[in-house]
C-alpha atoms as a PDB file:
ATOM      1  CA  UNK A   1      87.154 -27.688 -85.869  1.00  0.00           C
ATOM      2  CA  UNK A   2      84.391 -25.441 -87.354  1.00  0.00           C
ATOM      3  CA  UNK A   3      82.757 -22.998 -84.693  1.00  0.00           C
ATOM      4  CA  UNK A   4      79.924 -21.957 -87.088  1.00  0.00           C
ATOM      5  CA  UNK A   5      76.569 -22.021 -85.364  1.00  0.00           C
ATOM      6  CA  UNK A   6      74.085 -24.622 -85.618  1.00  0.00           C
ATOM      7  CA  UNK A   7      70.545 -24.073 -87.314  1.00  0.00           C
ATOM      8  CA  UNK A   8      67.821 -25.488 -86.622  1.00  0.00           C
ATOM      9  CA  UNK A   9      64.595 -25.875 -88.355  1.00  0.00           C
ATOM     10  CA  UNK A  10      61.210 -23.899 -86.894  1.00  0.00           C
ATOM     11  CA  UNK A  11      59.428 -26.286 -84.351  1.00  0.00           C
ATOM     12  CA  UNK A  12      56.074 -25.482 -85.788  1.00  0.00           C
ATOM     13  CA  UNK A  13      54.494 -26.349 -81.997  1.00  0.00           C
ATOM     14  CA  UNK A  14      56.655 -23.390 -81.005  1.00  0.00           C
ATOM     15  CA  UNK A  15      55.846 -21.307 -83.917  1.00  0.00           C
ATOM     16  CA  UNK A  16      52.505 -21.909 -83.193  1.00  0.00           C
ATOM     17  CA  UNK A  17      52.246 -20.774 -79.771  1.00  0.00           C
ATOM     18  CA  UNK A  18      54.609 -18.149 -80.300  1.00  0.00           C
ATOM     19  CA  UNK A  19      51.924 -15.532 -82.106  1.00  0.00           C
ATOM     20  CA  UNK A  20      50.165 -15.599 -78.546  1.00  0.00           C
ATOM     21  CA  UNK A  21      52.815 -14.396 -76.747  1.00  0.00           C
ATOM     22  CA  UNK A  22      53.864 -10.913 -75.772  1.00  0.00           C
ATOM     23  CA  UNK A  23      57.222 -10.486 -76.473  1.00  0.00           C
ATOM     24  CA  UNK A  24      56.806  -6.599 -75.571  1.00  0.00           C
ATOM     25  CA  UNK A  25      56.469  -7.679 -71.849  1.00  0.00           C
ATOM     26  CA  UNK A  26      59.302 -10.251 -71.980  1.00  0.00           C
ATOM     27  CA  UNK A  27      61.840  -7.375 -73.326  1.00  0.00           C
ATOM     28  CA  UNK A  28      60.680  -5.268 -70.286  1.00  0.00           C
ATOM     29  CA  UNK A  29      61.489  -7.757 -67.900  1.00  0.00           C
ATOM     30  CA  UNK A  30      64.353  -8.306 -68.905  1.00  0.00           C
ATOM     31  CA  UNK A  31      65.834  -4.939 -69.030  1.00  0.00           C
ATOM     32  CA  UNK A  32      65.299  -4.811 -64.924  1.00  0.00           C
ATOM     33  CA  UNK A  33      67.708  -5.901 -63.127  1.00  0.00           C
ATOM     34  CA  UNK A  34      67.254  -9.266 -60.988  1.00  0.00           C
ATOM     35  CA  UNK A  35      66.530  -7.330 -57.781  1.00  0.00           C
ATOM     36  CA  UNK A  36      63.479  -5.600 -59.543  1.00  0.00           C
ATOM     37  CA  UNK A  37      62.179  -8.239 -61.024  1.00  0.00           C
ATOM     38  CA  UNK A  38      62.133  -9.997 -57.372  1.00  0.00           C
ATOM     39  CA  UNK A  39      60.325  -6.933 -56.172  1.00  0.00           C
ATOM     40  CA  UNK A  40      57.946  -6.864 -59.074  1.00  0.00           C
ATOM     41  CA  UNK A  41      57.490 -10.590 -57.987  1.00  0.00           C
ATOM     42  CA  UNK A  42      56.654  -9.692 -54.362  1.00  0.00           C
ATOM     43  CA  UNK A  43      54.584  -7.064 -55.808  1.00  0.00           C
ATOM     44  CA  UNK A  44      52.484  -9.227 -57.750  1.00  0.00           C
ATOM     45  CA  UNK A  45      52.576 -11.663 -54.492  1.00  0.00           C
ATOM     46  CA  UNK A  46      50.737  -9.861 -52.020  1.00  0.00           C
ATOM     47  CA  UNK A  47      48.667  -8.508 -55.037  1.00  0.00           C
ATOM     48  CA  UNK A  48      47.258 -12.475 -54.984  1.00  0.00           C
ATOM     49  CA  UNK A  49      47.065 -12.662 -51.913  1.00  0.00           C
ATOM     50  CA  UNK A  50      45.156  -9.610 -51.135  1.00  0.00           C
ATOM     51  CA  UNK A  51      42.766 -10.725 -54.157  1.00  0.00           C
ATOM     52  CA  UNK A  52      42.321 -14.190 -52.410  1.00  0.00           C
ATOM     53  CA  UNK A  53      41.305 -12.464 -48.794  1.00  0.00           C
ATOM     54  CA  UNK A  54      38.764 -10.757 -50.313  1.00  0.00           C
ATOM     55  CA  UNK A  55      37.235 -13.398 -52.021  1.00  0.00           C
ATOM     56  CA  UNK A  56      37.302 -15.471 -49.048  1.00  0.00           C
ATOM     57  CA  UNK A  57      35.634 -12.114 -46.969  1.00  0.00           C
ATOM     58  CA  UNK A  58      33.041 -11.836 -49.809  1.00  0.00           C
ATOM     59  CA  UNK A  59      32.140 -15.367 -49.796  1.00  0.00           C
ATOM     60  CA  UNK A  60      31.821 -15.344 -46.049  1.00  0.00           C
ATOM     61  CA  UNK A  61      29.226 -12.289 -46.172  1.00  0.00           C
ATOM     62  CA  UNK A  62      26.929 -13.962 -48.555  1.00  0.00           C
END
């Protein structure tokens, strides 16, 4: 029983989409550990939510 890997050929979809990502930010992420990426999460959160308040206040006063 062979244990080589198996290859696959480029999905060219994939390959397509893949020059628009950043793989910098990816790499980042992933060298936090779960717990910070959960608080970078929260972060980002109440970030939105603040965002979305003060739309809804700026909206109100016009």
């Amino acid at each position: 029983m062979s244990k080589d890997p198996i290859e696959f050929e480029p999905d060219p979809v994939i390959e397509f989409y893949k020059k628009d990502i950043d793989r910098t930010l990816i790499r980042e992420n992933l060298r936090l550990t779960v717990e910070q990426r959960f608080e970078q999460l929260m972060r980002l959160q109440r970030f939105a939510e603040e965002m979305r308040r003060a739309g809804k206040d700026a909206s109100r006063t016009e």
